[in-house]
C-alpha atoms as a PDB file:
ATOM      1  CA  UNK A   1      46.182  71.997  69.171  1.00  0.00           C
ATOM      2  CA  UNK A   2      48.680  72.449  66.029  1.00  0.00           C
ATOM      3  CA  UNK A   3      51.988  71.455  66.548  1.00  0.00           C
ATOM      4  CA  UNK A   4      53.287  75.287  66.042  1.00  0.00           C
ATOM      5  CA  UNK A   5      51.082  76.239  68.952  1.00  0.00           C
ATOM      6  CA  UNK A   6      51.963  72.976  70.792  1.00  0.00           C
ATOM      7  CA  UNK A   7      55.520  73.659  70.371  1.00  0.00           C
ATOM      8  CA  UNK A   8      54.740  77.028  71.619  1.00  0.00           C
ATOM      9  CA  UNK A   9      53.180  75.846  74.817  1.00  0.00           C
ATOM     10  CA  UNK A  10      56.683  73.524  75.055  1.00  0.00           C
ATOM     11  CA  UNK A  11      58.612  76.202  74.722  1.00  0.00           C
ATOM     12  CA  UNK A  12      56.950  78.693  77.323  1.00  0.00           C
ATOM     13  CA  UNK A  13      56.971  75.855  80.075  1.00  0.00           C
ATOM     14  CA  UNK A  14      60.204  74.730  79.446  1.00  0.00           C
ATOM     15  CA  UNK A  15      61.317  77.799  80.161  1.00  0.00           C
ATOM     16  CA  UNK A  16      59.640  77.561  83.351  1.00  0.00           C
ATOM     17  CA  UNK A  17      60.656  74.090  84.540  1.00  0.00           C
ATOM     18  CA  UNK A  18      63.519  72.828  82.449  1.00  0.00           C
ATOM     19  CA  UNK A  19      66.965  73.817  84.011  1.00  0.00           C
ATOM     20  CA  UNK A  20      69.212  76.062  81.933  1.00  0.00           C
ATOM     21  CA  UNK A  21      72.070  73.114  81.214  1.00  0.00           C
ATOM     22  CA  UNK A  22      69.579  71.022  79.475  1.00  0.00           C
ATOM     23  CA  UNK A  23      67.860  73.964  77.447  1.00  0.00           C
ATOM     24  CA  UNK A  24      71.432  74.629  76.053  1.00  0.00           C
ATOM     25  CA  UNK A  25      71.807  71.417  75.324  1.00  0.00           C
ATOM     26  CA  UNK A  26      68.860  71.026  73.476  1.00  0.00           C
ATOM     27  CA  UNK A  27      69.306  74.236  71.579  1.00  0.00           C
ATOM     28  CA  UNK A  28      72.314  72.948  70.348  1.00  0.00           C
ATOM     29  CA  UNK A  29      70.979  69.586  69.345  1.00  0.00           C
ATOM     30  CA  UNK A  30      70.228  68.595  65.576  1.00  0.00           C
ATOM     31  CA  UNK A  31      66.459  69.391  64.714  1.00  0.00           C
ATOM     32  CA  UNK A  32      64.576  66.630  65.167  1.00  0.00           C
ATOM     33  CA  UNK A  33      62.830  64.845  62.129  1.00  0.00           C
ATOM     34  CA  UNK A  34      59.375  64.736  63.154  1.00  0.00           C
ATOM     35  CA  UNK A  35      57.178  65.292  65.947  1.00  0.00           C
ATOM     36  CA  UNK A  36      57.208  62.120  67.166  1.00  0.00           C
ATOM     37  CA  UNK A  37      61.425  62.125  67.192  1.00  0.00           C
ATOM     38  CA  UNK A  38      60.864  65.777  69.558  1.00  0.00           C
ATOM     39  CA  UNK A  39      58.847  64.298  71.740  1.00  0.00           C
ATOM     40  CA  UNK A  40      61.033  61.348  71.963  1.00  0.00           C
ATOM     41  CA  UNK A  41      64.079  63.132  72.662  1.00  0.00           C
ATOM     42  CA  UNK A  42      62.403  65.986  74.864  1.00  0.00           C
ATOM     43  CA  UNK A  43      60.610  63.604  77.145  1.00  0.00           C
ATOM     44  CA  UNK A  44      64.159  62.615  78.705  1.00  0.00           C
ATOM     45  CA  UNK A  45      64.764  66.276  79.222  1.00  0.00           C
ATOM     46  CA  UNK A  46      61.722  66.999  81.267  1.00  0.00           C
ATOM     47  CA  UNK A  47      61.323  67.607  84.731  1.00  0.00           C
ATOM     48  CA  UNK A  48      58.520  65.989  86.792  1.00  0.00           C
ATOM     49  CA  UNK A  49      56.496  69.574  86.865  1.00  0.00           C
ATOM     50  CA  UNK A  50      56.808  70.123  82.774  1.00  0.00           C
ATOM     51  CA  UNK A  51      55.239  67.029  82.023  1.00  0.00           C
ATOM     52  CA  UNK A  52      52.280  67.105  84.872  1.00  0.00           C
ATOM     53  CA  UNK A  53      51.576  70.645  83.468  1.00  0.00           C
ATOM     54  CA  UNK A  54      51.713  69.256  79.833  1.00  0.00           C
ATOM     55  CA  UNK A  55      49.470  66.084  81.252  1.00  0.00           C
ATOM     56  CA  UNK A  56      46.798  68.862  82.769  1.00  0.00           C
ATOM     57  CA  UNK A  57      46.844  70.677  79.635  1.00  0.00           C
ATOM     58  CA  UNK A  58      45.575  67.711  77.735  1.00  0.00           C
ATOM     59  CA  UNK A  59      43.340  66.472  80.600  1.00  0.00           C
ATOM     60  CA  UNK A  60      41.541  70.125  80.283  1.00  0.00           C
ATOM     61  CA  UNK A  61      41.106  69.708  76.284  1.00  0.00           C
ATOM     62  CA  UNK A  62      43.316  71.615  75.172  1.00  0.00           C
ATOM     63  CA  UNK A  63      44.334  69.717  72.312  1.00  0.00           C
ATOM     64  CA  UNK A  64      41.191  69.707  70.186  1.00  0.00           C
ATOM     65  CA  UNK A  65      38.131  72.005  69.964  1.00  0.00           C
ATOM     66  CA  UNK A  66      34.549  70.641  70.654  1.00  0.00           C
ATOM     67  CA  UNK A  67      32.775  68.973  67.814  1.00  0.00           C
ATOM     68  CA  UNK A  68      28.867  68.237  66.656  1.00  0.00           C
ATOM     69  CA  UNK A  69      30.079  64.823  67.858  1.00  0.00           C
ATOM     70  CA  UNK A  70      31.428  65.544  71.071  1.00  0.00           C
ATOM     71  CA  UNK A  71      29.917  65.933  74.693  1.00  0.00           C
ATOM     72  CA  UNK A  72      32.909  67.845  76.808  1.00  0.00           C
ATOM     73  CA  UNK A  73      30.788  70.743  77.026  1.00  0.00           C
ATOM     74  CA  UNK A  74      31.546  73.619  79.107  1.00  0.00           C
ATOM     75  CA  UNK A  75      29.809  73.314  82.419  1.00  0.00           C
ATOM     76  CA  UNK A  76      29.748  75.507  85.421  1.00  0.00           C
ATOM     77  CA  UNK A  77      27.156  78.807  86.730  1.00  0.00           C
ATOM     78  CA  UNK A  78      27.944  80.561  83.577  1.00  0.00           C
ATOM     79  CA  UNK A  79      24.397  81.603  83.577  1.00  0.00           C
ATOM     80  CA  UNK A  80      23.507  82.982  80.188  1.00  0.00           C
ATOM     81  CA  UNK A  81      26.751  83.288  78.112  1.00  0.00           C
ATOM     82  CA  UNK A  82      27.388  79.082  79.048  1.00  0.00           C
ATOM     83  CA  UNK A  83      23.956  78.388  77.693  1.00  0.00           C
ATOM     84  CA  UNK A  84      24.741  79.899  74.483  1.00  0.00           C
ATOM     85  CA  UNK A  85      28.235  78.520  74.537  1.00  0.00           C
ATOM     86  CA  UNK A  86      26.819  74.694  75.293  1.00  0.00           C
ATOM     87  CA  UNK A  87      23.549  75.258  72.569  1.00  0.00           C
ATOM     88  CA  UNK A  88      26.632  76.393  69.549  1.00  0.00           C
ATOM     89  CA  UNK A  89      29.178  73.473  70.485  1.00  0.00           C
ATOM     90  CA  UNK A  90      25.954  71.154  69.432  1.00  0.00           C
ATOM     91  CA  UNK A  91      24.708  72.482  66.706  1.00  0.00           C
ATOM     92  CA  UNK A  92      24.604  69.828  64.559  1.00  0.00           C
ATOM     93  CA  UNK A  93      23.793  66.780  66.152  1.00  0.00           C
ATOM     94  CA  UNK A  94      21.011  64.623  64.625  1.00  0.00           C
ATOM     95  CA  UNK A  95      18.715  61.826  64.773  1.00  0.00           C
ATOM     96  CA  UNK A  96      19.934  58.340  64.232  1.00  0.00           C
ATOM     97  CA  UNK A  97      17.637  57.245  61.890  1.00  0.00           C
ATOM     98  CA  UNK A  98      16.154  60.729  61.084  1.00  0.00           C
ATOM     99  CA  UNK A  99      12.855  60.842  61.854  1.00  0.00           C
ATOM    100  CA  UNK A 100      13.382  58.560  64.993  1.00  0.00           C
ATOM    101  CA  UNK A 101      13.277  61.438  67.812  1.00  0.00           C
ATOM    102  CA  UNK A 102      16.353  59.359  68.644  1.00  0.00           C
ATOM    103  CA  UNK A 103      20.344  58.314  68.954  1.00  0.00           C
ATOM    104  CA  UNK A 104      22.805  58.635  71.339  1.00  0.00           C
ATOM    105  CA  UNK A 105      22.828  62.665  71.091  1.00  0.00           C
ATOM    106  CA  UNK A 106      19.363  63.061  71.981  1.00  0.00           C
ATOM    107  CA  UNK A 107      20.004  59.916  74.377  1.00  0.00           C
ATOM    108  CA  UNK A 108      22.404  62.148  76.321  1.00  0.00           C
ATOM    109  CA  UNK A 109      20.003  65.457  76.192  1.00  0.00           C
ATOM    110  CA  UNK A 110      17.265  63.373  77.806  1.00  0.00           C
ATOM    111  CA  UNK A 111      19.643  62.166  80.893  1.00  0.00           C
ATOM    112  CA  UNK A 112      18.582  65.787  82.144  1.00  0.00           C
ATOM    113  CA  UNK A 113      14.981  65.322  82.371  1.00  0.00           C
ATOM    114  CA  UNK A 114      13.369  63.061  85.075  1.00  0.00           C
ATOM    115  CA  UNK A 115      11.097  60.525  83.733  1.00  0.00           C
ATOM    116  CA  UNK A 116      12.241  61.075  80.052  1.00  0.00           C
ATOM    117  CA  UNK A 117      10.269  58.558  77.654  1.00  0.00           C
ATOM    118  CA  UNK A 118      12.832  57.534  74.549  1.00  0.00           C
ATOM    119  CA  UNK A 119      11.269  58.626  70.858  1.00  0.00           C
ATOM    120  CA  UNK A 120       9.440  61.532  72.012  1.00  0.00           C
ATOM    121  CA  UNK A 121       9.978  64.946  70.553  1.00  0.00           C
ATOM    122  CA  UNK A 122      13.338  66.343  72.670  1.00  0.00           C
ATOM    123  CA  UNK A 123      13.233  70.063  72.099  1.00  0.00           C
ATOM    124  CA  UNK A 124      12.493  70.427  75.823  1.00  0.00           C
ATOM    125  CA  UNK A 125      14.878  67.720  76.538  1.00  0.00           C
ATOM    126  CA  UNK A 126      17.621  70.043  74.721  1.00  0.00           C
ATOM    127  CA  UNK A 127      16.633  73.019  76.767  1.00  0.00           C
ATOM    128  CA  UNK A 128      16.852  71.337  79.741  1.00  0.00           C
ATOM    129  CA  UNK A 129      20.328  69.327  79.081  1.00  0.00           C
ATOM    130  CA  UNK A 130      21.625  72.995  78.245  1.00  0.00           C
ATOM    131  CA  UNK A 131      20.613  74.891  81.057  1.00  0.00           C
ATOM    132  CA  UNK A 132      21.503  72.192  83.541  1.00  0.00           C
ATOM    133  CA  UNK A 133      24.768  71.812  81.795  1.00  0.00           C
ATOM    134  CA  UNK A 134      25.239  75.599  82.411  1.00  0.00           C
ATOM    135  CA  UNK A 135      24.405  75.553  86.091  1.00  0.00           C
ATOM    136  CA  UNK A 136      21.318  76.714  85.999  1.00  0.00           C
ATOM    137  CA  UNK A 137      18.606  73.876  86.027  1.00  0.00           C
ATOM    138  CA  UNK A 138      15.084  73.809  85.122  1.00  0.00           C
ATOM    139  CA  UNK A 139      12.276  72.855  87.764  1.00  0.00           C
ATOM    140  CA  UNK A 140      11.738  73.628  91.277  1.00  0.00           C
ATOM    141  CA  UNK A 141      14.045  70.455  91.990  1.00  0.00           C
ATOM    142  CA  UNK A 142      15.643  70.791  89.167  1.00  0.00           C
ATOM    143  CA  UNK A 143      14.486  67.773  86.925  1.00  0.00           C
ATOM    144  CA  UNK A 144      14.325  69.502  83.561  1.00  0.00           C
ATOM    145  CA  UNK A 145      10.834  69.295  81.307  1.00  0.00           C
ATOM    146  CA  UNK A 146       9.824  67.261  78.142  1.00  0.00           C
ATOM    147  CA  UNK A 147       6.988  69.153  77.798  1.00  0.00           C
ATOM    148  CA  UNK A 148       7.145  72.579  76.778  1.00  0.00           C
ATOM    149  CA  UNK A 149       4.165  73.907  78.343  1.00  0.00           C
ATOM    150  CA  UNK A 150       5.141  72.819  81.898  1.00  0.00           C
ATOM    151  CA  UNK A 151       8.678  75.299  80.870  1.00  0.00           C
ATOM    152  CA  UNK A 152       6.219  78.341  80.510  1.00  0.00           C
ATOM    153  CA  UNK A 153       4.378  77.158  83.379  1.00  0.00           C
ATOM    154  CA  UNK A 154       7.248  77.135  86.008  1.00  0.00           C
ATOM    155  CA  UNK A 155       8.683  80.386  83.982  1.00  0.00           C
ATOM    156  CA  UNK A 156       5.377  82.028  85.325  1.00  0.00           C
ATOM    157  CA  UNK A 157       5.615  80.972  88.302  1.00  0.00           C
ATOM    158  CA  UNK A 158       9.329  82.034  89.377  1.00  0.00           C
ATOM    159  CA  UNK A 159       9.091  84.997  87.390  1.00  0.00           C
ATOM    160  CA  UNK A 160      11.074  84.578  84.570  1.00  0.00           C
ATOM    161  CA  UNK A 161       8.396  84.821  81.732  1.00  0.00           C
ATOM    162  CA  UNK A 162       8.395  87.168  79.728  1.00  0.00           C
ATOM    163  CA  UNK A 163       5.254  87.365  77.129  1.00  0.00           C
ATOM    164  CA  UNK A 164       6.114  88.291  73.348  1.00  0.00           C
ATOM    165  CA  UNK A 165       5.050  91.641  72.209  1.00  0.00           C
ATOM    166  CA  UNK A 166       5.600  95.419  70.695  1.00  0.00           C
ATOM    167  CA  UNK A 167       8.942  96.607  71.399  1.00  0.00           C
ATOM    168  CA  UNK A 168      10.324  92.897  73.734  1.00  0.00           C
ATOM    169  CA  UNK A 169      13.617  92.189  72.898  1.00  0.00           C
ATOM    170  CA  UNK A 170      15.341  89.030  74.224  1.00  0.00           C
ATOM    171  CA  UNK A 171      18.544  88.478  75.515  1.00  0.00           C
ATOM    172  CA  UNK A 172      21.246  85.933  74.474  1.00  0.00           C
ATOM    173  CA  UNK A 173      20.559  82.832  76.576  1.00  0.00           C
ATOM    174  CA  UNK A 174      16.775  83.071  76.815  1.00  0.00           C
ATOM    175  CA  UNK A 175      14.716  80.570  75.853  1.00  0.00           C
ATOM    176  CA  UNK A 176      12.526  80.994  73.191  1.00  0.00           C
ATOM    177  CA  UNK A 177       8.798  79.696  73.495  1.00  0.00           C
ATOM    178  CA  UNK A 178       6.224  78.821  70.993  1.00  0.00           C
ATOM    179  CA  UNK A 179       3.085  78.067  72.033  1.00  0.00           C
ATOM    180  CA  UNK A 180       3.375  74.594  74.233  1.00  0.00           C
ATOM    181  CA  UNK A 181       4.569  72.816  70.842  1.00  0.00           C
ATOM    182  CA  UNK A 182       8.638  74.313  70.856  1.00  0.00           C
ATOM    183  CA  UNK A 183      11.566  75.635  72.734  1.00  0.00           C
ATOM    184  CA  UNK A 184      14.733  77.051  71.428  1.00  0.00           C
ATOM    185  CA  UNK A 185      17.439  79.202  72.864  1.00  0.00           C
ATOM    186  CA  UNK A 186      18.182  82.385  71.680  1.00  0.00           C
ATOM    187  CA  UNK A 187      21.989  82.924  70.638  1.00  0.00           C
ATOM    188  CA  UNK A 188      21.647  86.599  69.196  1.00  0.00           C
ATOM    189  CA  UNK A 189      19.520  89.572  67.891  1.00  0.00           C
ATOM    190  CA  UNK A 190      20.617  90.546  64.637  1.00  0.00           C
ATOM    191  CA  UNK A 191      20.512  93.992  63.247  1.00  0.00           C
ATOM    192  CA  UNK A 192      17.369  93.941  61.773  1.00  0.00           C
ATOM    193  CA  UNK A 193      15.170  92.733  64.597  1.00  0.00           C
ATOM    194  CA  UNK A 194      15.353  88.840  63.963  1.00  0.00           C
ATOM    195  CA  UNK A 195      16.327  86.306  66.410  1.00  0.00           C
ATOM    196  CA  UNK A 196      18.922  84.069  65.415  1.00  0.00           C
ATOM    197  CA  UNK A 197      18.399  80.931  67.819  1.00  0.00           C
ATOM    198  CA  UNK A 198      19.671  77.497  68.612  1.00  0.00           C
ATOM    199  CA  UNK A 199      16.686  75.055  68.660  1.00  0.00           C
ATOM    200  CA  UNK A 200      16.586  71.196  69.479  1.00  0.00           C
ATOM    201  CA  UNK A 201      14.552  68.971  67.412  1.00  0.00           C
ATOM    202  CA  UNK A 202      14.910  71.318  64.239  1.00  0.00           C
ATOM    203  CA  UNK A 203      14.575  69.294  61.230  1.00  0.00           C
ATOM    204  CA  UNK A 204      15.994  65.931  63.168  1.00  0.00           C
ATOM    205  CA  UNK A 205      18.777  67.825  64.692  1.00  0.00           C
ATOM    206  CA  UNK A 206      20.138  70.547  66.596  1.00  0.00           C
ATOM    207  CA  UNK A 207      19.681  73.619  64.499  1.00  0.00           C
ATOM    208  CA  UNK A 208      20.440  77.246  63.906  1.00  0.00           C
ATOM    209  CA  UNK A 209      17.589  78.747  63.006  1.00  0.00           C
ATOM    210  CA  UNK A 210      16.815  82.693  62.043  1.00  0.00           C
ATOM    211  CA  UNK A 211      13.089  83.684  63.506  1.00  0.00           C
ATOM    212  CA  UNK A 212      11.454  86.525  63.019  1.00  0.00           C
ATOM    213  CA  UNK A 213      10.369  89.043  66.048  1.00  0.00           C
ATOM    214  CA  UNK A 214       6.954  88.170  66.084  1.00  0.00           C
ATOM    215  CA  UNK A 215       7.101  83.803  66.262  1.00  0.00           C
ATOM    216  CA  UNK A 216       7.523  83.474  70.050  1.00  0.00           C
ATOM    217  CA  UNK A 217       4.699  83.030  72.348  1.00  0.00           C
ATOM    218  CA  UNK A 218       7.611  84.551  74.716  1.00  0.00           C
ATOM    219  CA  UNK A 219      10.881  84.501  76.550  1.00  0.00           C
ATOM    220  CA  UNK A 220      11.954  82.725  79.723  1.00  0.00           C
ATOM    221  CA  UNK A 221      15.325  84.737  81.093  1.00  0.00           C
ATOM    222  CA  UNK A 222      17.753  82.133  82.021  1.00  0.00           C
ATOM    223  CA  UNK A 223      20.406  84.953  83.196  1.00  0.00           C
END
């Protein structure tokens, strides 16, 4: 968070929890010369339920965005719009070596898969991590796939496949199947009928990608 807006958040609470007396006081006060001399001098003029709300606020992760290098992921049954969410905030993340089919990214995407073998190709492994991370597991008890056949399999067989052809258009938070080699996640249909998706294992890393209509073998709907 930037100091303006943290200042900003300061301000609304303290408004909220500081008593009048010391606001005044505070207004009247010489600007402090840095950040660190505000917080200094502020931190004696807050009351026990400013600074748990300001200690929940950073607890949440507030202060700072998530990264390509970061794992605090949104999580939850967000269905669809969280699996898109969770695929973008790792877009990004590589190999370590490239070429290895692993690192501690792809280390963490294979947690969701039972049985997971290290230095195998983790497309499916991303698919999985993403749609568990989103509440919505893959499997019958829920132990994620490596292989991407066994996705389209179990998409079959719970009715959520849906074969590529004339006139199928998928929806954001599908995944995207090709063949029993790949697996992707679809993030959005652009204008012109391609498929801009979010694939694991993409060139060593998690990739956006732009695929044409016609690529996938099909869609499994995840929403």
């Amino acid at each position: 968070m930037s100091l303006d807006a943290t200042l900003a958040r300061i301000a609304a609470l303290e408004s909220a929890f500081v008593p009048a007396s010391v606001r005044a006081a505070t207004t009247t006060a010489a600007a402090p010369a840095s950040s660190v001399t505000f917080a200094s001098q502020l931190q004696g003029a807050m009351t026990p339920n400013l600074a748990s709300s300001l200690a929940t606020d950073a607890s949440v992760g507030l202060a700072s965005p998530v990264g390509p290098s970061a794992f605090a992921v949104p999580t939850g049954n967000g269905g669809a719009s969280a699996m898109v969410r969770i695929a973008e905030s790792q877009v990004g993340q590589a190999e370590q070596p490239p070429g290895s089919n692993d690192g501690p990214a792809i280390a963490t995407y294979r947690s969701a898969t039972a049985g997971a073998t290290a230095g195998e190709p983790w497309c499916a492994y991303f698919a999985s991590w993403v749609a568990r991370q989103a509440g919505i597991p893959l499997g019958d008890s829920d132990q994620g796939f490596g292989y991407v056949g066994d996705i389209w399999n179990w998409a079959r067989q719970t009715g959520r496949s849906i074969p590529n052809g004339p006139g199928v258009v998928p929806s954001p938070g599908d995944l995207i199947v090709f063949g029993d080699h790949h697996v992707g996640i679809v993030e959005q249909v652009l204008p012109n009928g391609s498929i801009e998706t979010i694939e694991g294992n993409y060139s060593d890393q998690v990739s956006r990608v732009i695929r044409g209509a016609d690529e996938a073998t099909g869609y499994v709907r995840m929403g």
